[in-house]
Protein backbone atom coordinates (compact mmCIF):
# COMPACT_ATOMS: atom_id res chain seq x y z
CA UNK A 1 -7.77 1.11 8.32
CA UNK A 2 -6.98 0.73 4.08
CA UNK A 3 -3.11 1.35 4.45
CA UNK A 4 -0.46 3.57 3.70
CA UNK A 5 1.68 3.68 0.56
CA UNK A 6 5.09 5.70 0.00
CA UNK A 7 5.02 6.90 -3.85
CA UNK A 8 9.52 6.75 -4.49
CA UNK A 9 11.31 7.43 -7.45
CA UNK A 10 14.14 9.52 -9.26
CA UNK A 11 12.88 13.31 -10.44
CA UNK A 12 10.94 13.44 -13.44
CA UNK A 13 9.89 9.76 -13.41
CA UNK A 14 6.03 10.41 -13.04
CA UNK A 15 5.36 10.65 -9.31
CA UNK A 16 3.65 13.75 -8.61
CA UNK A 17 1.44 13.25 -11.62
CA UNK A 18 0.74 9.81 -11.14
CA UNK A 19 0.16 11.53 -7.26
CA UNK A 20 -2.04 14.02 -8.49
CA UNK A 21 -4.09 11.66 -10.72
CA UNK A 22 -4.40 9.24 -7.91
CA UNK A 23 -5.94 11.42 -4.99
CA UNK A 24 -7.84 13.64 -7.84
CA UNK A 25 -6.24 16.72 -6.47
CA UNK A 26 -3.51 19.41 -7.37
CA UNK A 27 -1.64 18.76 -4.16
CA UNK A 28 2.14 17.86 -5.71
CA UNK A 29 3.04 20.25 -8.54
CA UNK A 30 4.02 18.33 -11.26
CA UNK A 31 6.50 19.98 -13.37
CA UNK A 32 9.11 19.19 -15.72
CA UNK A 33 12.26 19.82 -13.44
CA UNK A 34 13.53 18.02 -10.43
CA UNK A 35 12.86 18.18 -6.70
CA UNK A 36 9.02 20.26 -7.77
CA UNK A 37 7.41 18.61 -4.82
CA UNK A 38 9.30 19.83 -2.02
CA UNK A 39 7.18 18.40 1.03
CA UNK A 40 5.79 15.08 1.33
CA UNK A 41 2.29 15.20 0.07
CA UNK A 42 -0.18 13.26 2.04
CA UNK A 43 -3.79 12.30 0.24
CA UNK A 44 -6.54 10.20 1.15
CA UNK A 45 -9.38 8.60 -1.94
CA UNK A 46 -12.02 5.96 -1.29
CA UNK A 47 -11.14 2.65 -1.97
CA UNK A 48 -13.48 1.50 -4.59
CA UNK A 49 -15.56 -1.77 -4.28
CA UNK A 50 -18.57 -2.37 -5.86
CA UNK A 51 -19.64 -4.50 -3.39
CA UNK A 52 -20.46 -1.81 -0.65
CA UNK A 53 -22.91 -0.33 -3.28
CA UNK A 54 -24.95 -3.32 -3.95
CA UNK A 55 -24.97 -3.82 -0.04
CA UNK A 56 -26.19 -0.49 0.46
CA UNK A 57 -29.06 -0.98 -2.15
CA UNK A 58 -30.18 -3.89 -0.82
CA UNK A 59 -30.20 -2.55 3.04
CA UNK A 60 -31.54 0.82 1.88
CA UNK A 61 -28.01 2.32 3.69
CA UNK A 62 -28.54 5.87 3.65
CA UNK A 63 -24.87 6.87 3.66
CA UNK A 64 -22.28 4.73 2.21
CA UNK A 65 -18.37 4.70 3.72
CA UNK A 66 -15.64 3.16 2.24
CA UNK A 67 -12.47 2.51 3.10
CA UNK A 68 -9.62 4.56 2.98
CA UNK A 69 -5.90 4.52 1.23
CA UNK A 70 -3.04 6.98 1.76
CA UNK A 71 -0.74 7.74 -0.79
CA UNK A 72 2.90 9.50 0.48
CA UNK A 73 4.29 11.12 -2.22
CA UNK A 74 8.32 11.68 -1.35
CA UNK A 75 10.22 14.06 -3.14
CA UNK A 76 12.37 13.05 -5.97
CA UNK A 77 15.78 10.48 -4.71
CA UNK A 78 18.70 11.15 -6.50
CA UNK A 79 22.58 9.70 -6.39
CA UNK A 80 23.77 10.84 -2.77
CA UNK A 81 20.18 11.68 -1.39
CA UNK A 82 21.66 9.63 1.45
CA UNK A 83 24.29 11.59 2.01
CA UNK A 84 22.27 14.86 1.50
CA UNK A 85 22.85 15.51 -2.42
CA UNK A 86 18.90 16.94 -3.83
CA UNK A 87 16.72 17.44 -1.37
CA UNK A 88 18.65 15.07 0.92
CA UNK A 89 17.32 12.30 3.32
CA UNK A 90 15.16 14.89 5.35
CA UNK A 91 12.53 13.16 3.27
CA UNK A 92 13.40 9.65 4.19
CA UNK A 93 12.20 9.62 7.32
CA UNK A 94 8.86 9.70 5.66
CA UNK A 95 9.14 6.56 4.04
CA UNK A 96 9.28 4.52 7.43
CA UNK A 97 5.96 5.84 8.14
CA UNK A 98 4.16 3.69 5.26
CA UNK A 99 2.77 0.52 5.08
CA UNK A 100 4.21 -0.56 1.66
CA UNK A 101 6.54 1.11 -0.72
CA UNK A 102 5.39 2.21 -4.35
CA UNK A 103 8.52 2.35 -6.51
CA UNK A 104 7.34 4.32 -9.96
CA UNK A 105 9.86 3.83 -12.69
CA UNK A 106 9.78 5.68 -15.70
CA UNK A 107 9.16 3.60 -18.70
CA UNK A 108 8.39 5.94 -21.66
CA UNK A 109 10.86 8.37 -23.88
CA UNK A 110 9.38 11.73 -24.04
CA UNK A 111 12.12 14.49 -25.77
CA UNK A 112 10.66 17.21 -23.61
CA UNK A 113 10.52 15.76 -20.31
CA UNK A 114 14.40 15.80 -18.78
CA UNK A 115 15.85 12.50 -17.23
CA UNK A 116 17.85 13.24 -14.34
CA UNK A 117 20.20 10.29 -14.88
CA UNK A 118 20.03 11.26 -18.50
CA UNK A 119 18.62 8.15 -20.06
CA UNK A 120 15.64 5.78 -19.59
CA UNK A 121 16.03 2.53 -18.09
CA UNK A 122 13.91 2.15 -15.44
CA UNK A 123 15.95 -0.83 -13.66
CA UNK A 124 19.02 1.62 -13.16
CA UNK A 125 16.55 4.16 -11.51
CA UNK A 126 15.04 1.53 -9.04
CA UNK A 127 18.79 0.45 -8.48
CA UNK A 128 19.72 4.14 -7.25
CA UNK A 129 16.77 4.44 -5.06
CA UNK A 130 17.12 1.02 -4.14
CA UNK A 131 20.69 1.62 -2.82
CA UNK A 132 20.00 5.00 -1.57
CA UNK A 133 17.26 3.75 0.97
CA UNK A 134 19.94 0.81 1.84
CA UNK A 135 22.54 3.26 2.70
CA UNK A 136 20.50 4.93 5.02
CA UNK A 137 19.48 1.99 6.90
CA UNK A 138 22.83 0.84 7.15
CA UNK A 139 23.80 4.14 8.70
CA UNK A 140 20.87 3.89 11.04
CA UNK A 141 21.91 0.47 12.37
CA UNK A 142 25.79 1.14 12.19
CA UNK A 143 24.87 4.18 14.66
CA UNK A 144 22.70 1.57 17.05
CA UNK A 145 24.85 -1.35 17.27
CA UNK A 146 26.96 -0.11 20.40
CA UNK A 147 24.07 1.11 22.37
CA UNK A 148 22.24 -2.31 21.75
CA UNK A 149 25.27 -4.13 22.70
CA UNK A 150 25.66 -2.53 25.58
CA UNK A 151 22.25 -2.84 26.93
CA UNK A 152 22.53 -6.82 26.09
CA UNK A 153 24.91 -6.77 28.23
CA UNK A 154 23.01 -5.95 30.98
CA UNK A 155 20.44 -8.94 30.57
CA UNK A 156 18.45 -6.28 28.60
CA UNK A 157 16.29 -9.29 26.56
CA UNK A 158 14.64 -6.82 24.11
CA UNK A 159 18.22 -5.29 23.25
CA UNK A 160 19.72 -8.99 22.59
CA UNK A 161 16.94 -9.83 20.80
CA UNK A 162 17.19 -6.69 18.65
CA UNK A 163 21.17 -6.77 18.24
CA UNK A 164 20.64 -10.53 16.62
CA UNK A 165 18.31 -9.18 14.13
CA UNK A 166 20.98 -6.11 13.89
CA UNK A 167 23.73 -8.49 12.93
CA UNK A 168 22.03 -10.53 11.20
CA UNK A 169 20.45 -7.70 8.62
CA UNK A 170 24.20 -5.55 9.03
CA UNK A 171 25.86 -7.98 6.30
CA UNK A 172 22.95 -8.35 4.01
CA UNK A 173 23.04 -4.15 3.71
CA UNK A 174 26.79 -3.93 3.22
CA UNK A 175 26.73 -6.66 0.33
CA UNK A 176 23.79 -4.54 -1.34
CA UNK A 177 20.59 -6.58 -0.45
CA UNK A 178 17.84 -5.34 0.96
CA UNK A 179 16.86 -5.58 4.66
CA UNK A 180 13.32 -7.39 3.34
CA UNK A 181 16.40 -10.12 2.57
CA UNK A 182 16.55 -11.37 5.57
CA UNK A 183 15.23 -14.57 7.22
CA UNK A 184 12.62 -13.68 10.09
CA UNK A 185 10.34 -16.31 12.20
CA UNK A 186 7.12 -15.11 12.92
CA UNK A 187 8.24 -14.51 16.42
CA UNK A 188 11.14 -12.29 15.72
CA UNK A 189 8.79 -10.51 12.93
CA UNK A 190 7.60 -7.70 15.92
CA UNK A 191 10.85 -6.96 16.39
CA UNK A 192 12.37 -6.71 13.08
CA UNK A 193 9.33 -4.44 12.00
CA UNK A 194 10.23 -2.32 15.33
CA UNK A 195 13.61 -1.77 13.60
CA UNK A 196 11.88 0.58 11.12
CA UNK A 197 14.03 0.09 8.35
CA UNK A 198 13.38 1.49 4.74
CA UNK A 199 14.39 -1.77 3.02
CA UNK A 200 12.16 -4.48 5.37
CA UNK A 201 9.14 -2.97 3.65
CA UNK A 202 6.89 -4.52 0.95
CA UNK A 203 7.79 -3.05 -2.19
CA UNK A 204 5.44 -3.06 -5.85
CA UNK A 205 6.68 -1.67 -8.77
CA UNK A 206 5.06 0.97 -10.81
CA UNK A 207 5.59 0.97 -14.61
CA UNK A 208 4.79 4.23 -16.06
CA UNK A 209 4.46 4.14 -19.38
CA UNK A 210 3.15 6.34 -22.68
CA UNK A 211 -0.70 6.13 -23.71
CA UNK A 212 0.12 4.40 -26.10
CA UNK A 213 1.42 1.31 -23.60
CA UNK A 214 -1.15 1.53 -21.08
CA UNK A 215 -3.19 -1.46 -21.92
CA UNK A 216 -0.49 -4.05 -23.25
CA UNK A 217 2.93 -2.37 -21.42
CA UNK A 218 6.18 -1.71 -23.82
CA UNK A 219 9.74 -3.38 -23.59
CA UNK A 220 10.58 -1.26 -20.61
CA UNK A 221 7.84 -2.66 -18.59
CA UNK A 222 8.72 -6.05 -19.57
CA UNK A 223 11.87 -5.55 -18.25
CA UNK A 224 10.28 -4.19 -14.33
CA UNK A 225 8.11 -6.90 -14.65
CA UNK A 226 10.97 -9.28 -14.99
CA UNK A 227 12.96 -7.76 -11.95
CA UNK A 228 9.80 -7.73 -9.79
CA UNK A 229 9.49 -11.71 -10.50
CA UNK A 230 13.06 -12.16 -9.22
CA UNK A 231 12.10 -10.00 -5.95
CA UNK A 232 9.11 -11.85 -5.41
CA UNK A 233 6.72 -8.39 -5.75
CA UNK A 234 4.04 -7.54 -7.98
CA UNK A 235 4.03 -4.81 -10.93
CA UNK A 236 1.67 -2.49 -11.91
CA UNK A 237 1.39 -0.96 -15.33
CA UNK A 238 -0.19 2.71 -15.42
CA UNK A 239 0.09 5.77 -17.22
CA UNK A 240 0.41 8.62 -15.37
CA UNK A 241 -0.96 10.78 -18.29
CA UNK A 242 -4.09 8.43 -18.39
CA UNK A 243 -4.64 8.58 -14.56
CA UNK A 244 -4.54 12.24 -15.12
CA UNK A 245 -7.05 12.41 -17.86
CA UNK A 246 -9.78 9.91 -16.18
CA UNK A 247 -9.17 11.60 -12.86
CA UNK A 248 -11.29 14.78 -14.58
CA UNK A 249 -13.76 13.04 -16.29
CA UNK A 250 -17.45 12.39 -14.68
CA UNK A 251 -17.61 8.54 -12.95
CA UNK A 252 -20.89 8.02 -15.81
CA UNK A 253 -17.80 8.55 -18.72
CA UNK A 254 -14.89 6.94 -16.92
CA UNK A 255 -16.17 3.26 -18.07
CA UNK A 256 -16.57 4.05 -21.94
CA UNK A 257 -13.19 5.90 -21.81
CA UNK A 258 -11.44 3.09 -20.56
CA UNK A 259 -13.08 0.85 -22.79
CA UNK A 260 -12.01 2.97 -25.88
CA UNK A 261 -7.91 2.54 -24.44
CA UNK A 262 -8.63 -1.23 -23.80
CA UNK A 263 -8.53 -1.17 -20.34
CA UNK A 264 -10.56 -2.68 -17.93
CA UNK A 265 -10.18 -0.70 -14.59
CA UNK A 266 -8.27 2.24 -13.79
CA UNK A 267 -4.87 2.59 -12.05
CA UNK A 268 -6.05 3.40 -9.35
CA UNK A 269 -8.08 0.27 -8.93
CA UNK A 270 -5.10 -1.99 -10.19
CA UNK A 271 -2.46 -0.32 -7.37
CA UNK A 272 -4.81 -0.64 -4.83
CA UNK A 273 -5.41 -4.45 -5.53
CA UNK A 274 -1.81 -5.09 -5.98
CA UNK A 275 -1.15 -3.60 -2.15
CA UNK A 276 -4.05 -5.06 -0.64
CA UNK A 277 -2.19 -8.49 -2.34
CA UNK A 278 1.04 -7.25 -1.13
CA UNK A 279 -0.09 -6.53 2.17
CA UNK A 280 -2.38 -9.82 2.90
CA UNK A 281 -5.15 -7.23 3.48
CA UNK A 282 -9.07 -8.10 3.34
CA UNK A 283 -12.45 -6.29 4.02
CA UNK A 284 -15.37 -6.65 5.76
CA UNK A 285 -18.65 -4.55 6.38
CA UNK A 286 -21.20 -3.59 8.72
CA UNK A 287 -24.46 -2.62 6.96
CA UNK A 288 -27.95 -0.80 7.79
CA UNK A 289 -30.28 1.92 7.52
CA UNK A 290 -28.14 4.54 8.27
CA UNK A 291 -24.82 3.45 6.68
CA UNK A 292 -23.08 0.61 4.83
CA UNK A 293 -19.37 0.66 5.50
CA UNK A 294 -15.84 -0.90 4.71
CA UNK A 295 -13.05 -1.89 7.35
CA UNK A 296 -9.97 -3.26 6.18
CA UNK A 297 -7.82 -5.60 8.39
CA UNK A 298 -5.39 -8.47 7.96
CA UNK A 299 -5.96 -12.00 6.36
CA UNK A 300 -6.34 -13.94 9.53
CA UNK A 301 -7.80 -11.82 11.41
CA UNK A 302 -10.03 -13.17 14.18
CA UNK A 303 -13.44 -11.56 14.98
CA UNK A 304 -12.34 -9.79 18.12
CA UNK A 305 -9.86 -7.90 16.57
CA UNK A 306 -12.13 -7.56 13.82
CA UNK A 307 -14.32 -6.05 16.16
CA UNK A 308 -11.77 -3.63 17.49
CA UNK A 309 -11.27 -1.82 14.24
CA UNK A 310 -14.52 -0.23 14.78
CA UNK A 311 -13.95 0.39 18.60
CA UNK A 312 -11.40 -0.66 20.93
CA UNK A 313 -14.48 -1.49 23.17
CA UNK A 314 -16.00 -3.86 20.86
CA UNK A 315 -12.84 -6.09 21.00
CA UNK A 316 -12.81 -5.81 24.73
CA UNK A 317 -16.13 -7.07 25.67
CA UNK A 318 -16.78 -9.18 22.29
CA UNK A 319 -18.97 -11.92 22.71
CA UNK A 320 -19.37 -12.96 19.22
CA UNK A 321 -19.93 -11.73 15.71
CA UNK A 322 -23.29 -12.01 13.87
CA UNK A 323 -21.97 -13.24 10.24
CA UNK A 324 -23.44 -13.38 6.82
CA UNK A 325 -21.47 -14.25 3.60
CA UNK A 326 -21.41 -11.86 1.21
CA UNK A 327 -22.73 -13.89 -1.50
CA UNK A 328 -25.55 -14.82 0.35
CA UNK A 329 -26.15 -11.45 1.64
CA UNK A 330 -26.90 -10.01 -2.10
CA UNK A 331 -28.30 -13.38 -3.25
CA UNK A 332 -31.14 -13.42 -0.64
CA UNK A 333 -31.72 -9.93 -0.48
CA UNK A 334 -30.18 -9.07 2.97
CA UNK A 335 -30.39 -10.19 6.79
CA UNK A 336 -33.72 -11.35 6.14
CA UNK A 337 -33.70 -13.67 3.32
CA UNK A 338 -30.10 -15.14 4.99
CA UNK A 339 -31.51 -16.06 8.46
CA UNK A 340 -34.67 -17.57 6.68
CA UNK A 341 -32.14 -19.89 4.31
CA UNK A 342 -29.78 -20.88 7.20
CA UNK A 343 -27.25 -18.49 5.92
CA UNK A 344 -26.93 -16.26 9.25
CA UNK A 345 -24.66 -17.76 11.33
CA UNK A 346 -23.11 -16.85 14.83
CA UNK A 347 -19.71 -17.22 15.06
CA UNK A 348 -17.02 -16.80 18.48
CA UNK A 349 -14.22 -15.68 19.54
CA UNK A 350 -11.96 -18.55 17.08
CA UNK A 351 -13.46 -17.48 13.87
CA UNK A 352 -11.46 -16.19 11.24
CA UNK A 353 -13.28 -13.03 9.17
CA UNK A 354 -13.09 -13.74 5.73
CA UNK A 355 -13.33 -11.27 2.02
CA UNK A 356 -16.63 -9.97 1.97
CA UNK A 357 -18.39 -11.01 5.47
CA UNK A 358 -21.08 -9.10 6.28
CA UNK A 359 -20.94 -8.60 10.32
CA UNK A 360 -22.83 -7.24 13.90
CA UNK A 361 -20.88 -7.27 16.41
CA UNK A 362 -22.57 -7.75 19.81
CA UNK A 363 -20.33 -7.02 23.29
CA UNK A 364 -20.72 -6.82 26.70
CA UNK A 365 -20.23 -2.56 27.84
């Protein structure tokens, strides 16, 4: 499954580039003058994990499948886009599509690269987006509240239960906090998610810095960093121009040229751990002859669901999940080596998958 991440910011902050970099292809244009992306852009790349290669060594795997993370990159919000100013919120309606919510602030000075707000300080740019995105869900709920109400009136339970959530989100949004603000039970948490609204999302923050900053960050990342702390999220530094550069290099020289800037992984790697954190997400794999593969699901996820990731099938007529720690996988040399050590086990319907189990799935047709 991987999941899907919205790429938001002003024009001129970075996106496009950072979006280019990212999915290794020349999708966005990146140029230096606002609104030059003026579709969403949609790209795929392999989540890396160098697990999945040392699985598919040891099992011979002739094909090896990993995982997969979108990237949504939404053309640049300015003041207004809410009300239509730019390209207006035609691109909005994007955003409630995603998983997670990538804000990329601009945190370098560059003389020949135009700031649409005229100066660089990337906590007044997430503000503006920020507020724009509220805006438009309090519009959207304003315009629902006397339908819902009216349907809870006729014993409609869903609508009620709805129209609480409604009221209870409708204040937060008109005293400028997010909808991600509010308190939700686990049981209400279906519902408020089937509300769809901008600001109940997960949000990181992107610091995009100068070369210069990529390794260490620069008093304008300090300063996201700082503001991410207080909203509970995570930040990732990355330069844009970096990304960019690895993005064209051969894998063999990627390692050497990261080691030369001080860095230890790409961006790329970074924002995808940070929104597999954000998200609570985890992976598991099936491995053999003919492939070794990554699925992503949930933390918590039982095996039958699990199961169903592959094939709605397998969930339905799951009987139970063949299991082998990864760890003990690679340490005894595969399915082999981890039955004759005790480390295969057989595990039901109850079991939780964890990071890194190494599963068959056997169910009833």
């Amino acid at each position: 499954m991987g999941f899907k991440c919205g790429i938001v910011g002003l024009p001129n902050v970075g996106k496009s580039t950072l979006f280019n970099a990212l999915t290794q292809t020349a999708a966005a244009q990146a140029a230096n003058y606002p609104f030059c992306t003026i579709e969403p852009n949609v790209g795929e790349v392999a989540v890396p994990d160098p697990r999945l290669e040392a699985l598919a060594k040891i099992a011979s795997s002739k094909e090896i499948i990993p995982t997969r993370l979108t990237f949504v990159d939404i053309a640049g919000l300015v003041r207004g886009a809410s009300k239509g100013e730019g390209l207006g919120n035609q691109f909005l309606a994007h955003i409630r599509e995603v998983d997670a919510i990538a804000y990329v602030l601009r945190c370098f000075e560059d003389d020949d690269i135009t700031h649409v707000e005229g100066k660089i300080d990337p906590l007044s740019d997430y503000e503006t987006v920020e507020t724009e995105l509220m805006i438009a869900d309090l519009e959207s709920l304003e315009k629902r509240v006397v339908a819902l109400e009216k349907r809870a009136r006729g014993a409609d339970k869903e609508a009620k239960e709805q129209l609480e959530l409604v009221n209870r989100v409708l204040p937060l949004l008109r005293d400028g906090k997010p909808a991600r603000a509010a308190k939700v039970s686990d049981d209400e948490r279906p519902a408020f998610d089937a509300l769809n609204l901008l600001t109940s999302k997960p949000i990181l923050f992107v610091a995009n810095v100068d070369e210069a900053s990529a390794a260490g960050g620069n008093e304008f990342s300090a300063k996201v960093e700082q503001q991410a702390k207080t909203e509970g999220a995570v930040t990732v530094v990355i330069s844009a121009k970096i990304e960019s550069e690895i993005a064209t290099l051969p894998t063999e020289e990627r390692t050497e040229y990261l080691e030369a800037l001080g860095l230890e992984e790409t961006g790329l790697d970074r924002l995808i751990n940070a929104g597999y954190q954000l998200l609570g997400l985890v992976t598991y794999f099936t491995v053999g002859p003919k492939e070794a593969r990554a699925w992503t699901i949930e933390r918590g996820t039982k095996a039958p669901g699990a199961a169903g990731v592959i094939h709605s099938d397998f969930e339905k007529g799951f009987i139970r999940a063949e299991t082998i720690a990864y760890p003990d996988y690679v340490a005894l040399k595969g399915e082999a080596g981890a039955k004759e050590a005790g480390k295969f086990r057989l595990e039901g319907k109850d079991y939780v998958v964890a990071d890194g189990d190494v599963l068959h799935f056997r169910f009833a047709n």
